[in-house]
Every structure is written in structure tokens, then in C-alpha cells.
Protein backbone atom coordinates (compact mmCIF):
# COMPACT_ATOMS: atom_id res chain seq x y z
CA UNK A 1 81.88 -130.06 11.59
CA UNK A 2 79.52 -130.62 8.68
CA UNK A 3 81.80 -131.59 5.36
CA UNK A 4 80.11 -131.72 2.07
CA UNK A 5 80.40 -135.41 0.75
CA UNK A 6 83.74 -135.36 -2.01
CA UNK A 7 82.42 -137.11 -5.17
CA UNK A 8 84.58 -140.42 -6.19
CA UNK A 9 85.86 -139.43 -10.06
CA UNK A 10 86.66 -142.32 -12.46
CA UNK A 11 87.53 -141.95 -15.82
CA UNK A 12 85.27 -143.48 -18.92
CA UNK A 13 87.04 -146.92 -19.18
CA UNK A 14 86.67 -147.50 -15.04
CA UNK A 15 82.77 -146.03 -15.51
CA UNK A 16 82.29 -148.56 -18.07
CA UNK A 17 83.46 -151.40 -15.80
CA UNK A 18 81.64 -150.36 -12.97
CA UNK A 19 78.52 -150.56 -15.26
CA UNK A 20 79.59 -154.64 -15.77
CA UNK A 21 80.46 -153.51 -19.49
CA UNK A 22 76.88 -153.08 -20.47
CA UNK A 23 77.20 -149.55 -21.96
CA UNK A 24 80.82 -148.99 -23.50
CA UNK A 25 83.39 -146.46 -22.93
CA UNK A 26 82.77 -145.28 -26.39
CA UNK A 27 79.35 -144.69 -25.59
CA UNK A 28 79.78 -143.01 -22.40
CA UNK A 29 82.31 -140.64 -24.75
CA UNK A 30 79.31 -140.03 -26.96
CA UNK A 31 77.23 -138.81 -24.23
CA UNK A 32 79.89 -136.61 -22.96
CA UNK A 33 80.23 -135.03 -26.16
CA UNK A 34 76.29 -134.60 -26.83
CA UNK A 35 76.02 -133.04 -23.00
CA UNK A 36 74.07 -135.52 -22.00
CA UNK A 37 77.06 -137.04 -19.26
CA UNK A 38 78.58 -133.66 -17.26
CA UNK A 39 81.98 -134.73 -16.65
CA UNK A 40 84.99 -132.97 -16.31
CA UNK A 41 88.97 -132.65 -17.29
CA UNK A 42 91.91 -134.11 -15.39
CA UNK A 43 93.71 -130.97 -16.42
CA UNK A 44 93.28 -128.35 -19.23
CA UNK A 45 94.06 -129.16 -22.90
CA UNK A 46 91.77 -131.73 -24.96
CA UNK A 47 94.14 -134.96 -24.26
CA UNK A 48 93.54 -134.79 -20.40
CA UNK A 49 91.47 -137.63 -19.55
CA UNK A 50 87.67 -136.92 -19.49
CA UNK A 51 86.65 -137.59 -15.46
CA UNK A 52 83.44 -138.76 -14.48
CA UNK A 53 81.80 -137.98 -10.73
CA UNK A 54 79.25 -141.37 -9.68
CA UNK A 55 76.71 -138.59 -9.17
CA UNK A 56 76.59 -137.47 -12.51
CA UNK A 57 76.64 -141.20 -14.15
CA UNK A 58 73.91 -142.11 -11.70
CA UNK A 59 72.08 -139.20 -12.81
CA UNK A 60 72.97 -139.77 -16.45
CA UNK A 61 71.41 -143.41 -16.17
CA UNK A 62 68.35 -142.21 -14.59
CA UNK A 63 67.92 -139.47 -16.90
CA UNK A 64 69.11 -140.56 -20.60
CA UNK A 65 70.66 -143.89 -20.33
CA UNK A 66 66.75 -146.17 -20.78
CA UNK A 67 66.03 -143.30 -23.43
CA UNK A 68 68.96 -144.61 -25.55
CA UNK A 69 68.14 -146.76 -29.16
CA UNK A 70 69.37 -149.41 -30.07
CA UNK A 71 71.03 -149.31 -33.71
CA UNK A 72 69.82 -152.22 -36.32
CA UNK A 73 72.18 -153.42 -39.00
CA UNK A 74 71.00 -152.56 -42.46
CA UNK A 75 69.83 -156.42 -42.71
CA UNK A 76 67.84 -155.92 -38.93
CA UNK A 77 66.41 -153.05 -40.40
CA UNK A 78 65.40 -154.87 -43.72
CA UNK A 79 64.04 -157.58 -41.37
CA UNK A 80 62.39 -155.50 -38.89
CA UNK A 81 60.15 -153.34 -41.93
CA UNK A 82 59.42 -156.68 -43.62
CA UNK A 83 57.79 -157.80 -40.83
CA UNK A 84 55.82 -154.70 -40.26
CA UNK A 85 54.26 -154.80 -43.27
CA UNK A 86 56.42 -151.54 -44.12
């Protein structure tokens, strides 16, 4: 008999560990919340803990995660224009 593969589910804080703490559970969250991350509820109601299949973070960091920006500080920023010429 043929069985479908069962995905593994972790939830943001284990994601974020697996990833060696490059990208932060916070940011995962964001991603989730934009519908960039498909992810899904341990149970219903908004305090269940937000689940996340390895197919759909592998997917995410092919799809969005090299796409993301990196945020200067006011004073990077300042820097950064400076040195453009801007």
C-alpha cells in the first residue's frame, strides 16, 4: 500500500531553531501573518499555537525568505545616503 508521506509540524520557536536562529520566531510570525508562511492552528481560537509543516518553510525559504530586506537604523540609513551621494 501506497501512503501519502505525513508532514512533520513544528511550531515557530522549534522552526526558528531548526533554521540555526538565523531568521527569528518573530519573523517567521510576520510572514505568517502577511501569507507569505501557510501554516496552520493546533486547535481553533487565536491562542492555539501557530504550526508549521517543513514543506511549507522549505517552500517559504525558496520562495520569499532571499527576497526579505534588511532594516537600517536611522543612523545606517543616514550613513548609507551619505555615501551615495543622496
Amino acid at each position: 500500500m501506497n501512503r501519502a508521506k505525513i508532514p512533520k509540524f513544528m511550531t515557530l520557536q522549534q522552526a526558528a531553531e531548526a533554521l540555526g536562529g538565523n531568521i527569528p520566531s518573530s519573523t517567521l510570525r510576520a510572514e505568517v501573518l502577511a501569507g507569505r508562511l501557510r501554516c496552520v492552528r493546533a486547535r481553533p481560537g487565536c491562542s492555539a499555537p501557530i504550526l508549521l509543516s517543513e514543506e511549507a518553510l522549505h517552500d517559504w525559504l525558496e520562495q520569499h525568505a532571499g527576497k526579505r530586506q534588511l532594516a537600517l537604523s536611522p543612523t545606517e540609513a543616514s550613513e548609507a545616503n551619505l555615501e551615495s551621494g543622496g
